[in-house]
PDB file of N, CA and C in Angstrom:
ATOM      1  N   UNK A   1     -42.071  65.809 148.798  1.00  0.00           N
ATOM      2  CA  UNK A   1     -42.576  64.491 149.114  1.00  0.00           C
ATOM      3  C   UNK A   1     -41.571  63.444 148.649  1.00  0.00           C
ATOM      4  N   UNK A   2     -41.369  62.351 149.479  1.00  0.00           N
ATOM      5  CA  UNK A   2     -40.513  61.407 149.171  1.00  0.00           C
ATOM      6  C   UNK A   2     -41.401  59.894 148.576  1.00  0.00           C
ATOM      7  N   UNK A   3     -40.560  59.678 147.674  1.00  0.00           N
ATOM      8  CA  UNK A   3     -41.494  58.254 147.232  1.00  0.00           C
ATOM      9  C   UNK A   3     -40.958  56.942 147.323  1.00  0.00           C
ATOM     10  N   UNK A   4     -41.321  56.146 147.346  1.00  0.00           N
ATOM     11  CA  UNK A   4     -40.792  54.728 147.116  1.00  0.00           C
ATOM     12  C   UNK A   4     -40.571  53.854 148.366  1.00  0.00           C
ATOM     13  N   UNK A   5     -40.018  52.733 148.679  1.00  0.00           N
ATOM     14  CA  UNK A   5     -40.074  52.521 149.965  1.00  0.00           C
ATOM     15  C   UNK A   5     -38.559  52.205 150.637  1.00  0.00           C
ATOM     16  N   UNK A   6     -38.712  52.724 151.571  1.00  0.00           N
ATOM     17  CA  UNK A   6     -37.834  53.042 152.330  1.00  0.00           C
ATOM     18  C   UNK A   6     -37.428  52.914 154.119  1.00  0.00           C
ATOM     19  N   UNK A   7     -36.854  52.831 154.832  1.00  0.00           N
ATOM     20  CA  UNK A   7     -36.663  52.605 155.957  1.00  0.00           C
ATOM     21  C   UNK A   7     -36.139  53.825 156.501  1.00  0.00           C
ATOM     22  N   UNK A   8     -36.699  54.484 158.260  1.00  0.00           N
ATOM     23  CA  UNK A   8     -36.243  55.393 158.519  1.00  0.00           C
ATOM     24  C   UNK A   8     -34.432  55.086 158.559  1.00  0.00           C
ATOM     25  N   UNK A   9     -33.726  56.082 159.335  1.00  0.00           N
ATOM     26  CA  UNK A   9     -32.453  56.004 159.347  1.00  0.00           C
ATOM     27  C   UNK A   9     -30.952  55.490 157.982  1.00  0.00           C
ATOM     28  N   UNK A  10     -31.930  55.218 157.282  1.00  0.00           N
ATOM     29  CA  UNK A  10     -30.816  54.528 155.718  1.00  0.00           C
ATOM     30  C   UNK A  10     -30.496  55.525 155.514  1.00  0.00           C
ATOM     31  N   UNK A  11     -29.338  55.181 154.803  1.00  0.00           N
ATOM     32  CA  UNK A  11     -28.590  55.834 153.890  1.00  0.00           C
ATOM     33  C   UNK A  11     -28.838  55.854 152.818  1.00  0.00           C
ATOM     34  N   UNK A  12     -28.847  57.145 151.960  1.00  0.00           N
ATOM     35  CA  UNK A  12     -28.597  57.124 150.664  1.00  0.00           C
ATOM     36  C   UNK A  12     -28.330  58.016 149.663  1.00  0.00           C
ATOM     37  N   UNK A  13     -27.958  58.094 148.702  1.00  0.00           N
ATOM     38  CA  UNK A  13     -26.876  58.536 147.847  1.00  0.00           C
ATOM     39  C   UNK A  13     -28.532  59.718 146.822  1.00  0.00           C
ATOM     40  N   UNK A  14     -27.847  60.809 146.578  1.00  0.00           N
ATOM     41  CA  UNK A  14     -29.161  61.490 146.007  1.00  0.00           C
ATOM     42  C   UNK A  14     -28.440  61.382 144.406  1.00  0.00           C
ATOM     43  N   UNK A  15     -29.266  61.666 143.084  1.00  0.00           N
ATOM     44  CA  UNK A  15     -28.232  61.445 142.067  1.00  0.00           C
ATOM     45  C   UNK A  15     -29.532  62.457 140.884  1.00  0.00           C
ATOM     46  N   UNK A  16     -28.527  63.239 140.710  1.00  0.00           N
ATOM     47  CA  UNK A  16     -29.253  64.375 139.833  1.00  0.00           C
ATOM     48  C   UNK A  16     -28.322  65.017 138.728  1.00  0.00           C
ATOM     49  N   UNK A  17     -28.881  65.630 137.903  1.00  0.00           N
ATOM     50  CA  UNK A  17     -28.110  65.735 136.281  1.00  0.00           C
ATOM     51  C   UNK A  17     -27.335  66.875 136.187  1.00  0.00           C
ATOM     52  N   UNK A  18     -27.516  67.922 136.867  1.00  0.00           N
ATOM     53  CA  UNK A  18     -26.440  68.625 136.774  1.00  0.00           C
ATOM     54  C   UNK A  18     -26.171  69.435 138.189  1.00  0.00           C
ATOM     55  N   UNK A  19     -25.076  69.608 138.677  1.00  0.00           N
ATOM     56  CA  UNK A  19     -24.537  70.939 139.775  1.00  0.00           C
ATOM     57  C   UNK A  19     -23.779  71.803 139.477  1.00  0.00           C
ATOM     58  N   UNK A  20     -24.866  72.856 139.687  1.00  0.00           N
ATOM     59  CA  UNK A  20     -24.434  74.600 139.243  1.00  0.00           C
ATOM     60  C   UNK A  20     -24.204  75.167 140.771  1.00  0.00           C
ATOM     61  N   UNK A  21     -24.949  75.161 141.569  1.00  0.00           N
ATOM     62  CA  UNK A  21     -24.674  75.915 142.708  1.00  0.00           C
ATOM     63  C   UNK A  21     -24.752  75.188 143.978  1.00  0.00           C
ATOM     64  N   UNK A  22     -25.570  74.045 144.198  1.00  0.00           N
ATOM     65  CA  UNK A  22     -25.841  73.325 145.195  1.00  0.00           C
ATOM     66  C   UNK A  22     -27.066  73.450 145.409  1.00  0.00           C
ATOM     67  N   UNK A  23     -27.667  74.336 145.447  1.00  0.00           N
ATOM     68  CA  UNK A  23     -29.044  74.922 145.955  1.00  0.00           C
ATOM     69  C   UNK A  23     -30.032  73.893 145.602  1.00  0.00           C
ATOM     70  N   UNK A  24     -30.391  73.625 144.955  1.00  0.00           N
ATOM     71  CA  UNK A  24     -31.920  72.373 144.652  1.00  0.00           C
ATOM     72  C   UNK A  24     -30.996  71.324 145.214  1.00  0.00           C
ATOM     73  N   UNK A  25     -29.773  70.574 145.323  1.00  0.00           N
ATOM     74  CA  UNK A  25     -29.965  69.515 145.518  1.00  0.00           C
ATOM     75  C   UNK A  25     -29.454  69.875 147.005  1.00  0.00           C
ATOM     76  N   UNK A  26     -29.381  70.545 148.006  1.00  0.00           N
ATOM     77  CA  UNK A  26     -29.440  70.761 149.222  1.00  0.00           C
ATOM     78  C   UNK A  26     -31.217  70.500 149.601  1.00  0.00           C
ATOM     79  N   UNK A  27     -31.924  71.178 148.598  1.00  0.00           N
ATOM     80  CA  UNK A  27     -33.144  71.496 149.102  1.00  0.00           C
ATOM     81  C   UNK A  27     -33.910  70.217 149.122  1.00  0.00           C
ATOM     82  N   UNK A  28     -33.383  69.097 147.971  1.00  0.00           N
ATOM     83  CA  UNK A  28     -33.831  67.772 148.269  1.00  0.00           C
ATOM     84  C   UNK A  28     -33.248  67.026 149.090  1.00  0.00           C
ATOM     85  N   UNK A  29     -31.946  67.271 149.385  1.00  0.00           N
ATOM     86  CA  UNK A  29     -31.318  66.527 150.433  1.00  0.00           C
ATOM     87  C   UNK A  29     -32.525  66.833 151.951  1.00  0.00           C
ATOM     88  N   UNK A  30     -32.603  67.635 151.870  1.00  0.00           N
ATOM     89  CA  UNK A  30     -33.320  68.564 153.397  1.00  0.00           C
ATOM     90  C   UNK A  30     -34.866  67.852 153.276  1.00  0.00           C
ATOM     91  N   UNK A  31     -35.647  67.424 152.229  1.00  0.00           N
ATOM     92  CA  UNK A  31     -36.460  66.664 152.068  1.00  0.00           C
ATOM     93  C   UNK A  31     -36.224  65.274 152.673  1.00  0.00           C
ATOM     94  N   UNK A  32     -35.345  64.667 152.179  1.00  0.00           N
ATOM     95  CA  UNK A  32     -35.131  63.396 152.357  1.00  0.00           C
ATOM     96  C   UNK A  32     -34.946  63.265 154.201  1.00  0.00           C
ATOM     97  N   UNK A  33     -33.981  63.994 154.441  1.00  0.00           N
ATOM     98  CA  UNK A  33     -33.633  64.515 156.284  1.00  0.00           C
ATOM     99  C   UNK A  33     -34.525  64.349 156.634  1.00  0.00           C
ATOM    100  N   UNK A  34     -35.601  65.044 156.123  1.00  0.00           N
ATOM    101  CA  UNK A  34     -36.754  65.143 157.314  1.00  0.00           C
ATOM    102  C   UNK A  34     -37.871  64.011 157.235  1.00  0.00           C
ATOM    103  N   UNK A  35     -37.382  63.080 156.187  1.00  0.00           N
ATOM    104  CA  UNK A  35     -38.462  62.019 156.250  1.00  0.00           C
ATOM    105  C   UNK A  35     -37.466  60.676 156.494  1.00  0.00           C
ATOM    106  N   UNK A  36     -36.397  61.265 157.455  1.00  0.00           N
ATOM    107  CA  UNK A  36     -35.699  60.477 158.045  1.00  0.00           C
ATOM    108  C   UNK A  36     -34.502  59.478 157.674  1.00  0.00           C
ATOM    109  N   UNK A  37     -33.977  59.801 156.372  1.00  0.00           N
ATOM    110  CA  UNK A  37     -32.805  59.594 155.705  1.00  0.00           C
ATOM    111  C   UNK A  37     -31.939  60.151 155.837  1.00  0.00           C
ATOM    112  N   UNK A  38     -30.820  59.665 155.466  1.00  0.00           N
ATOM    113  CA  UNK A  38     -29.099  60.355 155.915  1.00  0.00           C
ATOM    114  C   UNK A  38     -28.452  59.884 154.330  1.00  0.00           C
ATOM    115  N   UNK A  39     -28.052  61.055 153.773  1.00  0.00           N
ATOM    116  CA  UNK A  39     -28.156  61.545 152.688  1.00  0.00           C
ATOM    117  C   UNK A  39     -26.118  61.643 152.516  1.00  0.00           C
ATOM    118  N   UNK A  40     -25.437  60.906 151.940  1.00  0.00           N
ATOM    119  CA  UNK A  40     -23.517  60.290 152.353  1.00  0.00           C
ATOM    120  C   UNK A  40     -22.995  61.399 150.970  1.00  0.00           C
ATOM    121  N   UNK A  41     -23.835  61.108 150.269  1.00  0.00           N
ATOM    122  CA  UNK A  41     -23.221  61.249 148.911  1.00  0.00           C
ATOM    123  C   UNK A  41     -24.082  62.429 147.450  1.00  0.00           C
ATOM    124  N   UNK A  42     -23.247  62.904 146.720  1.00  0.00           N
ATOM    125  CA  UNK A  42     -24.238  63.682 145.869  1.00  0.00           C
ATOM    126  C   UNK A  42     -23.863  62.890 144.363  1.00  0.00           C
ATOM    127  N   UNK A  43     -24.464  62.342 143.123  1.00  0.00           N
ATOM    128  CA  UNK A  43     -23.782  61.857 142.448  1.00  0.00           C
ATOM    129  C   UNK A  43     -24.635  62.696 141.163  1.00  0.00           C
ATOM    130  N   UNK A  44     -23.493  63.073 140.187  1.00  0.00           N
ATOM    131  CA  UNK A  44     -24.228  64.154 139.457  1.00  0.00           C
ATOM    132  C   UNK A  44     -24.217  63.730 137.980  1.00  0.00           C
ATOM    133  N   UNK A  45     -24.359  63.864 136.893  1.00  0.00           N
ATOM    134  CA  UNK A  45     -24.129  63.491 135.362  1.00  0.00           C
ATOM    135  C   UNK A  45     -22.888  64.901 135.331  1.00  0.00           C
ATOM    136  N   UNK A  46     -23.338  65.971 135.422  1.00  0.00           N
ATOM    137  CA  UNK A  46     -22.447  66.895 134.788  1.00  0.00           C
ATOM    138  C   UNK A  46     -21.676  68.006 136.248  1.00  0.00           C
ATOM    139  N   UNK A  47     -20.501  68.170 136.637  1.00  0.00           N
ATOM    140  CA  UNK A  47     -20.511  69.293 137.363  1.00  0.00           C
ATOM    141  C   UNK A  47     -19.794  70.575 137.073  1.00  0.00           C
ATOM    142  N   UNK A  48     -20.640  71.554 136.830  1.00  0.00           N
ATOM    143  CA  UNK A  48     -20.562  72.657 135.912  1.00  0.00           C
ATOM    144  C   UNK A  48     -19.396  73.441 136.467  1.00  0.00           C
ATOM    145  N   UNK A  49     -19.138  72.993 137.862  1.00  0.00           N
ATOM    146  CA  UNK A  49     -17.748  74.024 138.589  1.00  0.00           C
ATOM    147  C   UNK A  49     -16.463  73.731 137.958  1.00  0.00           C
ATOM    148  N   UNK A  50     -16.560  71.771 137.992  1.00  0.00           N
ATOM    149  CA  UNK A  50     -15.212  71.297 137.833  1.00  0.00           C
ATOM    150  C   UNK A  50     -14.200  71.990 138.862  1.00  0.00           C
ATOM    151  N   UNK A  51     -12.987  71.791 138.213  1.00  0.00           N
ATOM    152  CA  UNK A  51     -11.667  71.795 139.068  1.00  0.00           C
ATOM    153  C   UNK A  51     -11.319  73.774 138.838  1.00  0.00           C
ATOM    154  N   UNK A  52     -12.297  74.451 138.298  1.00  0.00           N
ATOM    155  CA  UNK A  52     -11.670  75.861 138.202  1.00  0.00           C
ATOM    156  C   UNK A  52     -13.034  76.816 138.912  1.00  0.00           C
ATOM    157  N   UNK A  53     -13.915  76.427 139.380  1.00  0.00           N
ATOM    158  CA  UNK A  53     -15.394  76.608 140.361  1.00  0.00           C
ATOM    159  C   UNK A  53     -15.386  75.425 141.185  1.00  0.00           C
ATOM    160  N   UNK A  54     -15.406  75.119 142.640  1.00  0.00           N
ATOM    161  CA  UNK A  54     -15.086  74.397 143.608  1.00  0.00           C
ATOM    162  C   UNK A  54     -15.898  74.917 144.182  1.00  0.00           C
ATOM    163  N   UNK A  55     -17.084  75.816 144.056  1.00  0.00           N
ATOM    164  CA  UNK A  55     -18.387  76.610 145.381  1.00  0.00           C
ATOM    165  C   UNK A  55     -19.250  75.531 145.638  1.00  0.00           C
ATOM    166  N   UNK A  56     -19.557  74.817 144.432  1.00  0.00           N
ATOM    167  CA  UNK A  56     -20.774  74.380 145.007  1.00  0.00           C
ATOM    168  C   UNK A  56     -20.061  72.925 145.872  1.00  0.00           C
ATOM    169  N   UNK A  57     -19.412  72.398 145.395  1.00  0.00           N
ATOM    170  CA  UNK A  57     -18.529  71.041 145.802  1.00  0.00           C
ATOM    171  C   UNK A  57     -18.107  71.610 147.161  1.00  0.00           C
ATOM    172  N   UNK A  58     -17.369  72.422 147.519  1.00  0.00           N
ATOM    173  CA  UNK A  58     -17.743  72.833 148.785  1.00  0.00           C
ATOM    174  C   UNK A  58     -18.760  73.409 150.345  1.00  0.00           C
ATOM    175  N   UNK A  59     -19.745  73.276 148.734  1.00  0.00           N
ATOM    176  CA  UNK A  59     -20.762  73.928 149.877  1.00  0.00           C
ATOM    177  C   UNK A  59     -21.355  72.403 150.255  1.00  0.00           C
ATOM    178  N   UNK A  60     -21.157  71.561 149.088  1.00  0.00           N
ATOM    179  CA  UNK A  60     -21.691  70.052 149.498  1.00  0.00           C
ATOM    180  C   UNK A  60     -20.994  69.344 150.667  1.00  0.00           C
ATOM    181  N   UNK A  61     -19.698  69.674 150.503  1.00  0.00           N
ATOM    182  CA  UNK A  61     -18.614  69.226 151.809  1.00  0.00           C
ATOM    183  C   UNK A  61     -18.613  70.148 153.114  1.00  0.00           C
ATOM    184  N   UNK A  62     -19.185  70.905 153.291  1.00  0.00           N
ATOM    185  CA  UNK A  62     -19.871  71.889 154.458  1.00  0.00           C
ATOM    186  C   UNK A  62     -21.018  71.118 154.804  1.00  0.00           C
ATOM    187  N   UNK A  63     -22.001  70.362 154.372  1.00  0.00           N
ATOM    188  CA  UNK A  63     -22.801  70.227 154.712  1.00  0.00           C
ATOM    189  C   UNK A  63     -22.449  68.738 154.993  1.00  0.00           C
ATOM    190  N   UNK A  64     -21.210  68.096 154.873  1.00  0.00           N
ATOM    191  CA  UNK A  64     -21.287  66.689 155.200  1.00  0.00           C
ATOM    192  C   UNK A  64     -21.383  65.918 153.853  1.00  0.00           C
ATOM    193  N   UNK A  65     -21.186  65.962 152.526  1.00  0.00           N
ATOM    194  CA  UNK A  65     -21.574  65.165 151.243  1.00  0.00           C
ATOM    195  C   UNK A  65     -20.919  65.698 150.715  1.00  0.00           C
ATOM    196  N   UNK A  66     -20.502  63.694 150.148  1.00  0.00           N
ATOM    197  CA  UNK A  66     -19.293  63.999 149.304  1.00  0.00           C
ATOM    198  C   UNK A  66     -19.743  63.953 148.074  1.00  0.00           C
ATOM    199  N   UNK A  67     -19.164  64.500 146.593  1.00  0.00           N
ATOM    200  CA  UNK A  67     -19.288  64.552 145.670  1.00  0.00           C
ATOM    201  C   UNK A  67     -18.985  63.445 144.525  1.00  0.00           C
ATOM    202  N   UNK A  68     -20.052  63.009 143.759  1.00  0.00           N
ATOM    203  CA  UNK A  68     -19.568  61.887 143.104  1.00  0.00           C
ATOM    204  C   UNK A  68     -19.916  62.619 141.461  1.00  0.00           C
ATOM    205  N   UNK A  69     -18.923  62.963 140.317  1.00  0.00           N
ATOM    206  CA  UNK A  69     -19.515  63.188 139.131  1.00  0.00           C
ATOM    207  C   UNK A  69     -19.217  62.614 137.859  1.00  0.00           C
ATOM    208  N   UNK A  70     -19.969  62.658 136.649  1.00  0.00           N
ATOM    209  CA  UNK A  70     -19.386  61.665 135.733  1.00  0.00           C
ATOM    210  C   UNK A  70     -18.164  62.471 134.717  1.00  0.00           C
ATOM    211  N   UNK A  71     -19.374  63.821 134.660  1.00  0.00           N
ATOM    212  CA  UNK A  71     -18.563  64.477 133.584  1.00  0.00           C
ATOM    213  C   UNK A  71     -18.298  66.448 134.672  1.00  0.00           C
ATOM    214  N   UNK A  72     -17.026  66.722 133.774  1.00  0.00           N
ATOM    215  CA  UNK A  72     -17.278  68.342 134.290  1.00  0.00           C
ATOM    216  C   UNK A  72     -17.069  69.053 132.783  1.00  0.00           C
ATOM    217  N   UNK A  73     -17.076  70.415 133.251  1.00  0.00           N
ATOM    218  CA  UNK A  73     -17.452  71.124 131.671  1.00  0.00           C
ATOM    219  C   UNK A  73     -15.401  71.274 131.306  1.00  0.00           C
ATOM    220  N   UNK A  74     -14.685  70.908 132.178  1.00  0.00           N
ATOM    221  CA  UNK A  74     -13.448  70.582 131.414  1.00  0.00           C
ATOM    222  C   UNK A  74     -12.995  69.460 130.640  1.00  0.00           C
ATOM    223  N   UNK A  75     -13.717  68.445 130.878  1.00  0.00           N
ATOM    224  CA  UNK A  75     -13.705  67.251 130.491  1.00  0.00           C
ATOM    225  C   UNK A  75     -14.575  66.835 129.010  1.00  0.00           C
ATOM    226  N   UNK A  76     -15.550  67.831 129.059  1.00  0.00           N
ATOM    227  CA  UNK A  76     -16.039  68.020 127.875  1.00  0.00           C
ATOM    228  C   UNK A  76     -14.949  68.994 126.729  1.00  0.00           C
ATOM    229  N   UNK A  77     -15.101  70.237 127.216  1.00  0.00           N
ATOM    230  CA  UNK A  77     -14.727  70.813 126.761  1.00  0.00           C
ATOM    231  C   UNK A  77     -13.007  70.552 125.962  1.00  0.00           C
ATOM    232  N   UNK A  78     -12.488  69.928 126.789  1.00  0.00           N
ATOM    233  CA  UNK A  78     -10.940  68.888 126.245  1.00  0.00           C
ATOM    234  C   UNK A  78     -11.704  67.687 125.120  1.00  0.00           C
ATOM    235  N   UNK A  79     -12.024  67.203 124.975  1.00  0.00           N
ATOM    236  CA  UNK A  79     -12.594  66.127 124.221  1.00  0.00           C
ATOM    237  C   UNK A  79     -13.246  66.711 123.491  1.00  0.00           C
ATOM    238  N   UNK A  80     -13.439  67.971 122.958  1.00  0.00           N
ATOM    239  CA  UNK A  80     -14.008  68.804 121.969  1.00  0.00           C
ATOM    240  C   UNK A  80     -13.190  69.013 121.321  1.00  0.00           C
ATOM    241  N   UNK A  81     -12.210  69.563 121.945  1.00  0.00           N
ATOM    242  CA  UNK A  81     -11.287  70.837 121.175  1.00  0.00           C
ATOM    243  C   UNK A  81     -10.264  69.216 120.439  1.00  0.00           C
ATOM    244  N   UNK A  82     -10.191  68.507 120.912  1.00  0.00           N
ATOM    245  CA  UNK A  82      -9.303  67.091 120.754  1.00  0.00           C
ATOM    246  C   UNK A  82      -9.814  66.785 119.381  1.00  0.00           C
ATOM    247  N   UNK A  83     -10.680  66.485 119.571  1.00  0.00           N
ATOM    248  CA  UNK A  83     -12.064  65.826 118.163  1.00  0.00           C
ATOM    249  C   UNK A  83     -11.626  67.198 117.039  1.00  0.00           C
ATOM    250  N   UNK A  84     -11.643  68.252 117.681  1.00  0.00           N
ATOM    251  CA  UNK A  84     -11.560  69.650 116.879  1.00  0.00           C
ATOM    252  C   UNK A  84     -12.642  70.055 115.971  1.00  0.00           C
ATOM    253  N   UNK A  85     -13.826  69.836 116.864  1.00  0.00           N
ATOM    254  CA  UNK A  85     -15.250  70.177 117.116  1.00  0.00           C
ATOM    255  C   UNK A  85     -15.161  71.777 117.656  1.00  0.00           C
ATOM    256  N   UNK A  86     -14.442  72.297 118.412  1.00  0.00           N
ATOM    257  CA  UNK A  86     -14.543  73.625 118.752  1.00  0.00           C
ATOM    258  C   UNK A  86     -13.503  73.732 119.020  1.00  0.00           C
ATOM    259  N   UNK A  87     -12.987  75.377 118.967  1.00  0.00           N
ATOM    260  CA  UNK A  87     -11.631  75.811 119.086  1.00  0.00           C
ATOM    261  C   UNK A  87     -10.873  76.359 119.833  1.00  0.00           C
ATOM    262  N   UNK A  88     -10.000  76.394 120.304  1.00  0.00           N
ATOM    263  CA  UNK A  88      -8.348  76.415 121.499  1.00  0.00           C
ATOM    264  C   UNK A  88      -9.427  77.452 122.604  1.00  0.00           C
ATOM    265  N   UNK A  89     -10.047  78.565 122.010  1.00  0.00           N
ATOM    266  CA  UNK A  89     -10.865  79.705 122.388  1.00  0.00           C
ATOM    267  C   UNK A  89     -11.952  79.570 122.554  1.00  0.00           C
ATOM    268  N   UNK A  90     -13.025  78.812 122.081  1.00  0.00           N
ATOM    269  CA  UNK A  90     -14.303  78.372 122.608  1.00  0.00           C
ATOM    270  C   UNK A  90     -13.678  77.211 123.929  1.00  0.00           C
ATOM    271  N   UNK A  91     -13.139  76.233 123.629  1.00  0.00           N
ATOM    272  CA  UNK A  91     -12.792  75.291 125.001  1.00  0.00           C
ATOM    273  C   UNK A  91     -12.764  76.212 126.083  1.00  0.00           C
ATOM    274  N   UNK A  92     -11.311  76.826 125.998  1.00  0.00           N
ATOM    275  CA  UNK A  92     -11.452  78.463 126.893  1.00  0.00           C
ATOM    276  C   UNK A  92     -12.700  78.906 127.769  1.00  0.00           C
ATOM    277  N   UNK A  93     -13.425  79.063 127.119  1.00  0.00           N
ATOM    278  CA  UNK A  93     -14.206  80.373 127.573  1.00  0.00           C
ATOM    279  C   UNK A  93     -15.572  78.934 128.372  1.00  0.00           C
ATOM    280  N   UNK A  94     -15.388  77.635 127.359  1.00  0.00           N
ATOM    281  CA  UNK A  94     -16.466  76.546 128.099  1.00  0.00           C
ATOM    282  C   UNK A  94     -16.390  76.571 129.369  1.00  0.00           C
ATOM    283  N   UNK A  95     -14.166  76.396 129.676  1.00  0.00           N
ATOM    284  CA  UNK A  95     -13.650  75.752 130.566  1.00  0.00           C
ATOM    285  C   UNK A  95     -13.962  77.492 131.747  1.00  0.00           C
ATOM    286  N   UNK A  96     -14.364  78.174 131.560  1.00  0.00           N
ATOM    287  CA  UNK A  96     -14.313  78.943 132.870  1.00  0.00           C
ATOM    288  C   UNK A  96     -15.224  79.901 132.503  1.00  0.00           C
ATOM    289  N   UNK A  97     -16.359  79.761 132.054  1.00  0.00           N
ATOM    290  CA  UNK A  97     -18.104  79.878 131.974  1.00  0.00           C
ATOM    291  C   UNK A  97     -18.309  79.738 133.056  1.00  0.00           C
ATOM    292  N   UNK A  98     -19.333  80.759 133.457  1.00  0.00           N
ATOM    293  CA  UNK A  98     -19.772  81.576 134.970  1.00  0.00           C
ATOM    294  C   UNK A  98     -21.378  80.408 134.889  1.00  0.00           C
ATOM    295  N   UNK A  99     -21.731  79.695 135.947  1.00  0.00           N
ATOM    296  CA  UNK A  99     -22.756  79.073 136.142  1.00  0.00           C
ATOM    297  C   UNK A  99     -23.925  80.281 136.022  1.00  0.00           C
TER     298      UNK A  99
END
């Protein structure tokens, strides 16, 4: 169910906290479609692929949507090991952790 008010044919941007695979936020995109929205953009807090997992970011660009994110788990994971909060080998294993 979609809430709030809205006009058929708009555009708009879906914005959810993390992308692991694509799957739920396809499945809300496909919500929104059918109650007559056109869905440009995905905008995420965290994206768990980053630059070394590219599946789900592609599966978003297969379907027409582009990817917008704040953080990825390399970007964390560098600003850890920096601080020297965790080590050369935990960053490691953050930076290419299986979703």
């Amino acid at each position: 169910m979609v809430e709030g008010e809205f006009k058929e044919g708009e555009t708009v941007a879906v914005v959810d906290d993390i992308l692991i695979t694509g799957g739920s936020v396809l499945e809300g995109i496909g919500k929104l479609e059918s109650s007559g929205l056109n869905v440009s953009d995905v905008v995420v807090f965290l994206d768990h692929g980053g630059v070394h997992d590219t599946r789900a970011k592609q599966r978003l660009e297969r379907n027409g949507l582009r990817l917008q994110a704040v953080l990825t788990l390399e970007t964390i994971s560098e600003v850890l090991e920096t601080a020297e909060r965790i080590s050369a080998k935990q960053a490691q294993e953050l930076r290419y952790s299986e979703p």
